[in-house]
C-alpha atoms as a PDB file:
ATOM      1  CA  UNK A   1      83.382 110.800  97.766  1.00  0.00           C
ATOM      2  CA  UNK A   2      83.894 114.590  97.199  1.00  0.00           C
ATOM      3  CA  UNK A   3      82.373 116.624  95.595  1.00  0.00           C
ATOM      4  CA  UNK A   4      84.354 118.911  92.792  1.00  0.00           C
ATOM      5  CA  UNK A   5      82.404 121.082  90.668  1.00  0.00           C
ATOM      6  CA  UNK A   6      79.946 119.005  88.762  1.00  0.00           C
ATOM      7  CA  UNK A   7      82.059 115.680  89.421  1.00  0.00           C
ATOM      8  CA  UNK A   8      83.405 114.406  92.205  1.00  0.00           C
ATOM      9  CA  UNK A   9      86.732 112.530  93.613  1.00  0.00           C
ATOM     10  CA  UNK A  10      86.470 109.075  94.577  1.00  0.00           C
ATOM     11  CA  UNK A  11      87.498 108.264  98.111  1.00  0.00           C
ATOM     12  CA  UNK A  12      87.197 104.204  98.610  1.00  0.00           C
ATOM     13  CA  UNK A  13      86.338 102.920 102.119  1.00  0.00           C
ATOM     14  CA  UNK A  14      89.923 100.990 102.391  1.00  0.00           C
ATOM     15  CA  UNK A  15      91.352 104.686 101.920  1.00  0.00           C
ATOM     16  CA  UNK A  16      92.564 106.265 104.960  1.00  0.00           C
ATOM     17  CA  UNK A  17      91.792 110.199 104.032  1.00  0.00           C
ATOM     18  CA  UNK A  18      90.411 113.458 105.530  1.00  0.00           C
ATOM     19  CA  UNK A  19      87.963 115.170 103.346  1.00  0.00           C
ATOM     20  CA  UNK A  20      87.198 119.056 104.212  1.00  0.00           C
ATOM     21  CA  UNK A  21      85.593 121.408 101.737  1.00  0.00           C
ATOM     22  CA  UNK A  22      87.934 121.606  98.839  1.00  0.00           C
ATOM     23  CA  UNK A  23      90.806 119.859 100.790  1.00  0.00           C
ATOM     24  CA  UNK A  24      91.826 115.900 100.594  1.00  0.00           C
ATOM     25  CA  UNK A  25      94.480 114.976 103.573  1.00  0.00           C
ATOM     26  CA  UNK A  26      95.596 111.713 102.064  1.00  0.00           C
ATOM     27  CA  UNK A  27      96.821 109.264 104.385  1.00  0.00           C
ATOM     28  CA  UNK A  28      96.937 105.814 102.972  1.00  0.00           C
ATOM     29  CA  UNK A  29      96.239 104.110  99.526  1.00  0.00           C
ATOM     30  CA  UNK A  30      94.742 106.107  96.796  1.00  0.00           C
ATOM     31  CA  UNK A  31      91.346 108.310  95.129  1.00  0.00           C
ATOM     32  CA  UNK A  32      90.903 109.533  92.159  1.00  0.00           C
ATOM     33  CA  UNK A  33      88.663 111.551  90.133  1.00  0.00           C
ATOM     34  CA  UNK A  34      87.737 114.450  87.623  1.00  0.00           C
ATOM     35  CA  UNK A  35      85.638 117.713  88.148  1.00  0.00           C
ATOM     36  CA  UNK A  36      86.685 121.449  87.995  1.00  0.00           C
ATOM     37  CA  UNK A  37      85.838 124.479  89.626  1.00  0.00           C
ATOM     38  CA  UNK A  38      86.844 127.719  90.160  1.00  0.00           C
ATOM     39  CA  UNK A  39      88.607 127.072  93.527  1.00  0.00           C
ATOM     40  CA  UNK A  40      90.990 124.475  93.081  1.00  0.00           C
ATOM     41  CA  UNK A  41      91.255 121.064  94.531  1.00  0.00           C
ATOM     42  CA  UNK A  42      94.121 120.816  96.903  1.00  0.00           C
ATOM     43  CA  UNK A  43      95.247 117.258  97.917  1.00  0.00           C
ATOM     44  CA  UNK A  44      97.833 116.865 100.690  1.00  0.00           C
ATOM     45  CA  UNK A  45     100.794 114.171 101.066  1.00  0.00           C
ATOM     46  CA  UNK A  46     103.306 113.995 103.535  1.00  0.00           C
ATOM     47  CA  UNK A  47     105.861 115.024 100.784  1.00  0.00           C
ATOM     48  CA  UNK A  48     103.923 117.306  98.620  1.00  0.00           C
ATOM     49  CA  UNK A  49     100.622 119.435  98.238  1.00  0.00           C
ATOM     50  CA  UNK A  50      98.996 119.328  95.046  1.00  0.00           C
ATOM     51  CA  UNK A  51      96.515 121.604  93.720  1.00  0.00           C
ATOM     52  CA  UNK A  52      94.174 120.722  90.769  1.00  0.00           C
ATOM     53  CA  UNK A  53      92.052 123.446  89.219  1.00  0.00           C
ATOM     54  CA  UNK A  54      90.065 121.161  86.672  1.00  0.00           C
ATOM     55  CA  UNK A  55      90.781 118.008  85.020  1.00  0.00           C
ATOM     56  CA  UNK A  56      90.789 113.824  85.677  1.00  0.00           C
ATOM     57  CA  UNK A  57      93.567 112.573  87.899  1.00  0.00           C
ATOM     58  CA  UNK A  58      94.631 109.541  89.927  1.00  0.00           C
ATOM     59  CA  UNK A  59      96.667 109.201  92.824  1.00  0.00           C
ATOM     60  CA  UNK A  60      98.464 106.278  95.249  1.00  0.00           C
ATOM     61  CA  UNK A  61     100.237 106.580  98.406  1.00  0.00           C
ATOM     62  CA  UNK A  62     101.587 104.063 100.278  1.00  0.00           C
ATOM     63  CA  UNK A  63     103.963 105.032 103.395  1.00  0.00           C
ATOM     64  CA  UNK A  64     106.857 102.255 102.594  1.00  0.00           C
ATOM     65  CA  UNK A  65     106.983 103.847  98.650  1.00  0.00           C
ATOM     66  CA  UNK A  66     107.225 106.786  96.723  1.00  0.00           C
ATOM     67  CA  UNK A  67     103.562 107.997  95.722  1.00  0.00           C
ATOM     68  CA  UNK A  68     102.468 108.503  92.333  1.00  0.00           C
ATOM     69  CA  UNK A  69     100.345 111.180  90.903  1.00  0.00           C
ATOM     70  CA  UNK A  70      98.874 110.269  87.545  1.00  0.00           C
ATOM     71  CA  UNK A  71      97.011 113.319  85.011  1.00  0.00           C
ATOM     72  CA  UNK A  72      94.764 111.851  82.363  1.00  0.00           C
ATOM     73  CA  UNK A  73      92.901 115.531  81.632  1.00  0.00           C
ATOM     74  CA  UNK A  74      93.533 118.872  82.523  1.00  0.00           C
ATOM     75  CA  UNK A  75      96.810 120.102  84.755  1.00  0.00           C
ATOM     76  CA  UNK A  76      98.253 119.923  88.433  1.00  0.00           C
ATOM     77  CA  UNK A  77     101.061 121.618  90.530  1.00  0.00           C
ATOM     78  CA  UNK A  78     102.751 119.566  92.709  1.00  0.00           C
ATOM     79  CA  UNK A  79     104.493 121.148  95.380  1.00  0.00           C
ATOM     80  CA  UNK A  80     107.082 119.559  97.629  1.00  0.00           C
ATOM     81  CA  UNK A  81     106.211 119.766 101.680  1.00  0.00           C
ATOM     82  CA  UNK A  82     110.691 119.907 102.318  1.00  0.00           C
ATOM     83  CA  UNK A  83     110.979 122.712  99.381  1.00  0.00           C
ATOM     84  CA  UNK A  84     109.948 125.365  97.981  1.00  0.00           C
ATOM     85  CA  UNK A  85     110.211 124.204  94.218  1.00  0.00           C
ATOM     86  CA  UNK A  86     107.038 123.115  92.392  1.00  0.00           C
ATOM     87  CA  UNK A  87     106.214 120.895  89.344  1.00  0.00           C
ATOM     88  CA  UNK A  88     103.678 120.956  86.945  1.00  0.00           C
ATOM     89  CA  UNK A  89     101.939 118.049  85.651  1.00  0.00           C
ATOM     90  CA  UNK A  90     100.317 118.433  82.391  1.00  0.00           C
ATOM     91  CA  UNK A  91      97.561 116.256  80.514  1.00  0.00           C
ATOM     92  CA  UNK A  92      98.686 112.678  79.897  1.00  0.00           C
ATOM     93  CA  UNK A  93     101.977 112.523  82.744  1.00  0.00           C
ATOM     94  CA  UNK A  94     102.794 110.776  85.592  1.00  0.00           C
ATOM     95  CA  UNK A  95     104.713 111.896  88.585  1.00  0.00           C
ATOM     96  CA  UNK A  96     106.629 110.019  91.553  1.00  0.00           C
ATOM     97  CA  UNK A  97     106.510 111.770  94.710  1.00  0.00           C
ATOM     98  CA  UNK A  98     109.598 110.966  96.149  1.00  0.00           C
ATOM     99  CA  UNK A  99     111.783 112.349  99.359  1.00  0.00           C
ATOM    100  CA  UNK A 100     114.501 113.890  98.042  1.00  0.00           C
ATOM    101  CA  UNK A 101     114.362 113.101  94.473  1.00  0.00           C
ATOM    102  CA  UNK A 102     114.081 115.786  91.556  1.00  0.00           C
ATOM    103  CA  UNK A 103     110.560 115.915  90.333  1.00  0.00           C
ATOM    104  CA  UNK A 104     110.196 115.879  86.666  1.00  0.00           C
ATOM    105  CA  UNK A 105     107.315 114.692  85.111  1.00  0.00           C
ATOM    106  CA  UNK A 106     107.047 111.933  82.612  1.00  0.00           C
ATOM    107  CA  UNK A 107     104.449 110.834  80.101  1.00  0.00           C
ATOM    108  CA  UNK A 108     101.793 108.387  81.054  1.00  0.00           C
ATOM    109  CA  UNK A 109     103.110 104.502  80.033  1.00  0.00           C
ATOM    110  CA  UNK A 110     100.890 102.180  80.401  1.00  0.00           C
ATOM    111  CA  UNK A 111     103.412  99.549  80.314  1.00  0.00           C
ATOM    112  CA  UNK A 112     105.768 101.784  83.463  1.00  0.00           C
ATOM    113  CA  UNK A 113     101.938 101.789  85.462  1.00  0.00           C
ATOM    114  CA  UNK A 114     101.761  97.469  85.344  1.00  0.00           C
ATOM    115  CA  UNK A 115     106.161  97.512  86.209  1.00  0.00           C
ATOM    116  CA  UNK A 116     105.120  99.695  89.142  1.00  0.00           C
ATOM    117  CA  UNK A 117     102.749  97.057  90.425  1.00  0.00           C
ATOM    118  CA  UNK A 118     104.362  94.194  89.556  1.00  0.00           C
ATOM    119  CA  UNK A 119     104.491  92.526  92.643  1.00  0.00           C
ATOM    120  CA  UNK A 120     102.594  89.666  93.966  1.00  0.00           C
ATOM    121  CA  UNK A 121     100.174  91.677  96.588  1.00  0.00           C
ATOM    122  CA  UNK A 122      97.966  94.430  94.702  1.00  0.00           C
ATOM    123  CA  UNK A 123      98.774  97.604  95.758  1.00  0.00           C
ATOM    124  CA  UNK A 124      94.457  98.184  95.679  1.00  0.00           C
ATOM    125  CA  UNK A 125      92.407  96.226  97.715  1.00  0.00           C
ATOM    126  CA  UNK A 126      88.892  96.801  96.217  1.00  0.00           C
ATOM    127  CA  UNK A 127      85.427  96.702  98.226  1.00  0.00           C
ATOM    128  CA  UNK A 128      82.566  96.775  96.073  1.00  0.00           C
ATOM    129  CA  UNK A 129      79.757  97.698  97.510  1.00  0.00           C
ATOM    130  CA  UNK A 130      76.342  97.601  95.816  1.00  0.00           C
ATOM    131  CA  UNK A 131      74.156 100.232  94.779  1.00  0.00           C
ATOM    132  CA  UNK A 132      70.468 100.182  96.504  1.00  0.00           C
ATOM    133  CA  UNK A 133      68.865  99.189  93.460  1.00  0.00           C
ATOM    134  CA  UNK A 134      71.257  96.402  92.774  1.00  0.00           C
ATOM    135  CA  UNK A 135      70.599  95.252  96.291  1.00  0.00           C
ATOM    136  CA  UNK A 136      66.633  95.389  95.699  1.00  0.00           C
ATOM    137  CA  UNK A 137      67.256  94.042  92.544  1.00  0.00           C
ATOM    138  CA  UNK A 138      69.378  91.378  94.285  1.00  0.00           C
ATOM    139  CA  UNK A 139      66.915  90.386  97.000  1.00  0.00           C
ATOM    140  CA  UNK A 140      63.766  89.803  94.846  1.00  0.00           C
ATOM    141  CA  UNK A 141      65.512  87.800  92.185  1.00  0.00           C
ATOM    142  CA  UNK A 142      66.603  85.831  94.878  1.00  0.00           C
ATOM    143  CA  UNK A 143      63.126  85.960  96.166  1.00  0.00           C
ATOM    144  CA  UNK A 144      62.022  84.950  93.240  1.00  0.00           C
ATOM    145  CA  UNK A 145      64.150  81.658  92.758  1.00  0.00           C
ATOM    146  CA  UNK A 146      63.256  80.594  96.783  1.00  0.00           C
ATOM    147  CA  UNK A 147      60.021  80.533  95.821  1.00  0.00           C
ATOM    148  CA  UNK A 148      60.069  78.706  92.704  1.00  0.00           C
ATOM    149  CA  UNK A 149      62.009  76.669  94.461  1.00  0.00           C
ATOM    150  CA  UNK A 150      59.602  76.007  96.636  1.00  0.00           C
ATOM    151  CA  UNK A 151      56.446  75.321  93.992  1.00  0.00           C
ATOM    152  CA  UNK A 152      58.459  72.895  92.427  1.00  0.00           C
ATOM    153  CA  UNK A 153      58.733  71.469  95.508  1.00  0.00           C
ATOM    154  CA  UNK A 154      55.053  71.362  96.273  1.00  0.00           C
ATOM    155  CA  UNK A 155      54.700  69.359  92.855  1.00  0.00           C
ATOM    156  CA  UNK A 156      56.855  67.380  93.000  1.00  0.00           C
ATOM    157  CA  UNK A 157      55.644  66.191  96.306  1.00  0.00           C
ATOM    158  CA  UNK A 158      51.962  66.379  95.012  1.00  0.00           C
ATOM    159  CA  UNK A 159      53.566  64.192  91.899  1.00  0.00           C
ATOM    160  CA  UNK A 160      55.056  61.435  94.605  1.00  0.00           C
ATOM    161  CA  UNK A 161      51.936  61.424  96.338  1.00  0.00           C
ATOM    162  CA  UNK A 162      49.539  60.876  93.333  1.00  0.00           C
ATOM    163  CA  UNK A 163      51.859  57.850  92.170  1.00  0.00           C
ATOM    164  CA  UNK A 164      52.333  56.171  95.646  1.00  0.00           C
ATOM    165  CA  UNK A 165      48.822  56.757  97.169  1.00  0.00           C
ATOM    166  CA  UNK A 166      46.778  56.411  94.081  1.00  0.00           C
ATOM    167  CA  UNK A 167      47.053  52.642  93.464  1.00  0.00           C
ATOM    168  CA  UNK A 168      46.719  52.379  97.065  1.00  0.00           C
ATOM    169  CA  UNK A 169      43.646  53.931  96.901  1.00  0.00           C
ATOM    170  CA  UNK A 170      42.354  51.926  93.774  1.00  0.00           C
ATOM    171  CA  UNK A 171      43.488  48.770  95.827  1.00  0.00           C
ATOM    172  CA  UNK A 172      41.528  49.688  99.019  1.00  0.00           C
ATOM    173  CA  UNK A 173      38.770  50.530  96.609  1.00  0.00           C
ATOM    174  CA  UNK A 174      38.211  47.879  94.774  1.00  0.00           C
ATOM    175  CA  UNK A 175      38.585  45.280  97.622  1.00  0.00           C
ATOM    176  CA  UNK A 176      35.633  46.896  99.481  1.00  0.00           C
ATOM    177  CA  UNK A 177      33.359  47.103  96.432  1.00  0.00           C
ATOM    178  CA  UNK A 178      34.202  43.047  96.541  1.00  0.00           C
ATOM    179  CA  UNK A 179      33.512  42.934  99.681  1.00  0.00           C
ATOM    180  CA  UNK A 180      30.183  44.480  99.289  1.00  0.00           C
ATOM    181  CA  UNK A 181      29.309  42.254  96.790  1.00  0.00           C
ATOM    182  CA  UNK A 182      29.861  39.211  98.927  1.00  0.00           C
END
């Protein structure tokens, strides 16, 4: 994570990125994120640089495919790293990154975003990880059910015990009152 003005970008473990001050060397997979500020954001690709003053944005780069640069708010200049020529992408485009294409941008389809990852391994390998308090959270309820677990045990064993032992006890008792008697 990053922080960006009074947001942040995302930066998942499974991403393989450099984070320095206002500067995101992105190496593998993708981020994303919204914020503002007034020193721009400036995320480097091998093909492009782009630089984000405010807004919410996405972005994927994989090494055997183009990348993709996705604008939900706000606006970003993309500028190829083999060029000199630089595209803007406004609120609510999308924009492949491609070697030696002509960069236009397009408008966001959702139905263009599922084609692009329409194969059978998922371009996004998650890793959740859990915030402290749902860990604490976590580790008393589970707490919580070991030892009910266990009381119900205890009764249960406490229940065997009073049904096995106490006619065996009534048994023993009565034959030594009878013997007493005698």
């Amino acid at each position: 994570m990053a922080v960006w003005g009074k947001n942040e970008v995302i930066v998942p473990p499974e991403t393989q990125a450099r984070v320095a001050d206002r500067q995101i060397v992105l190496e593998y997979d993708w981020l994303w994120g919204s914020g503002g500020d007034t020193r721009p954001l400036i995320i480097r690709l091998p093909e492009a640089t782009i630089t984000l003053s405010s807004g919410r944005f996405a972005i994927t780069y994989f090494p055997d495919r183009a990348a993709w640069r996705y604008v939900m708010q706000g606006n970003a200049v993309a500028r190829a790293t083999s060029r000199d020529d630089a595209t803007t992408v406004r609120e609510g485009e999308m924009l492949v990154l491609a070697r030696g294409a002509r960069w236009k941008a397009v408008p966001l389809d959702p139905v263009v975003i599922a084609a692009l990852g329409a194969n059978d391994m998922s371009p996004v390998t998650p890793v959740w990880e859990q915030s402290l308090n749902a860990r604490l959270r976590d580790t008393f309820g589970q707490m919580g059910i070991t030892l009910a677990q266990m009381t119900t045990f205890v009764t249960y064993l406490f229940v065997v015990a009073a049904l096995v032992f106490a006619p065996l006890w009534a048994i023993i008792m009565v034959t030594r009152q009878r013997r007493r008697l005698k």
